[in-house]
Protein backbone atom coordinates (compact mmCIF):
# COMPACT_ATOMS: atom_id res chain seq x y z
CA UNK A 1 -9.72 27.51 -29.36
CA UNK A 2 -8.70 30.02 -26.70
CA UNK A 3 -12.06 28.50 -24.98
CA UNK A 4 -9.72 25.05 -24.24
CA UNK A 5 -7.08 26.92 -23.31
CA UNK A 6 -8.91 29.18 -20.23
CA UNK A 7 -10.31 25.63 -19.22
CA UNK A 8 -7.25 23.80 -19.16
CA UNK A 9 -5.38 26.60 -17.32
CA UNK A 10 -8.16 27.48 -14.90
CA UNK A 11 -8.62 23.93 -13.01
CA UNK A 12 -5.55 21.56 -14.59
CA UNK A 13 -3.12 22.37 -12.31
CA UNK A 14 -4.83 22.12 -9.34
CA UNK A 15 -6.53 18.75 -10.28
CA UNK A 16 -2.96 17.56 -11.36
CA UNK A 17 -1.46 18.65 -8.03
CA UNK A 18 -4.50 17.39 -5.74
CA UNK A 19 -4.49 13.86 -7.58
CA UNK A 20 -1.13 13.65 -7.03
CA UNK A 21 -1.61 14.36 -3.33
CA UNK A 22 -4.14 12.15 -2.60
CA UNK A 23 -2.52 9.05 -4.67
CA UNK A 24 0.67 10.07 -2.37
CA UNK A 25 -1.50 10.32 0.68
CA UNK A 26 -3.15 6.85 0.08
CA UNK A 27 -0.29 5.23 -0.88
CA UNK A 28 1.27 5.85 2.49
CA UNK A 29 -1.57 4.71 4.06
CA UNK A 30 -1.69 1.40 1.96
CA UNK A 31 2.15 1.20 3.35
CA UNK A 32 1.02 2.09 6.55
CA UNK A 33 -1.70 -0.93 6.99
CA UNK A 34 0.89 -3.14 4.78
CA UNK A 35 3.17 -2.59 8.51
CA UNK A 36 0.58 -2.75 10.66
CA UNK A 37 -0.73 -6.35 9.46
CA UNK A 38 2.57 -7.97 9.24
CA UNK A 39 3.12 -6.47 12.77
CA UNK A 40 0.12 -8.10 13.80
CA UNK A 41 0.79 -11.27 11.96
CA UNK A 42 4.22 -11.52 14.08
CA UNK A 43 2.69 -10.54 17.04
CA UNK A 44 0.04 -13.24 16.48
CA UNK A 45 3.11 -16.69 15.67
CA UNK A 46 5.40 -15.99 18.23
CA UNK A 47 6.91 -19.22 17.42
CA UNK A 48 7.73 -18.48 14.49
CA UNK A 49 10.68 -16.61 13.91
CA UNK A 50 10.15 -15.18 10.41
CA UNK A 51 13.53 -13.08 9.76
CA UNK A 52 16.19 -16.35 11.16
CA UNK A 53 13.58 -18.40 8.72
CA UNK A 54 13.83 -15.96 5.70
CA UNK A 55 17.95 -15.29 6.16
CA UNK A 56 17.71 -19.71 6.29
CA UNK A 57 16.41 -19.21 3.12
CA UNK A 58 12.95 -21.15 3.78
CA UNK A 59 10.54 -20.70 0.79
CA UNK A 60 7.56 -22.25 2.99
CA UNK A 61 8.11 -18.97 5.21
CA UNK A 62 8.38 -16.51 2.48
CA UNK A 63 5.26 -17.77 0.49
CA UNK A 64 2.58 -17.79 3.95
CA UNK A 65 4.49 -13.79 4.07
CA UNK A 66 3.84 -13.39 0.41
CA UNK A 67 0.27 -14.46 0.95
CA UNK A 68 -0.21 -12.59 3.90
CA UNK A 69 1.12 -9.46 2.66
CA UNK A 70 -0.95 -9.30 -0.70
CA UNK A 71 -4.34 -10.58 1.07
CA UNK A 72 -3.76 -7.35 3.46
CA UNK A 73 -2.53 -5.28 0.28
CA UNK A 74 -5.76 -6.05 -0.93
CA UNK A 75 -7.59 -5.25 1.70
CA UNK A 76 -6.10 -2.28 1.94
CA UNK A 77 -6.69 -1.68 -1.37
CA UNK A 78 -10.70 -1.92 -0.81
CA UNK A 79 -10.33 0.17 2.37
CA UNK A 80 -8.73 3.00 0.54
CA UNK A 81 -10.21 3.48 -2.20
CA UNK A 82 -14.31 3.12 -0.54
C-alpha cells in the first residue's frame, strides 16, 4: 500500500496542476480564434450591421452568427488539440 501512496504523491500534483494549465492555456486560445473569426467575419459583410440587427431582434442574423461561431469553434477545436 505505501507503494500507491509514493506514486500518487510523487507525480499527482504536478500532472493535476500542468493539466489544468494547459486546458486553461487552450481554452484561451479557443477564445482567442473564437474573436479573431467573428472579427474577420465583420470585417468581411460590411453591409451588414450585425449588433443594430441583433438589438432589432433578427433571428436570421443571430443563426448565420450561431453558425459561424460554432463552425470556427470547431475548427478551433481541431487546431488545438493536433
Amino acid at each position: 500500500m505505501w507503494l500507491f501512496a509514493q506514486e500518487v504523491a510523487s507525480g499527482y500534483w504536478e500532472r493535476l496542476f500542468g493539466g489544468a494549465l494547459s486546458a486553461a492555456l487552450f481554452g484561451l486560445i479557443g477564445i482567442g480564434l473564437l474573436l479573431l473569426g467573428y472579427w474577420l467575419f465583420d470585417l468581411i459583410t460590411p453591409r451588414i450591421d450585425v449588433q443594430k440587427e441583433l438589438c432589432e431582434k433578427n433571428v436570421a442574423v443571430a443563426l448565420v452568427i450561431a453558425a459561424v461561431l460554432i463552425g470556427i469553434a470547431y475548427m478551433a477545436a481541431h487546431v488545438v488539440s493536433s
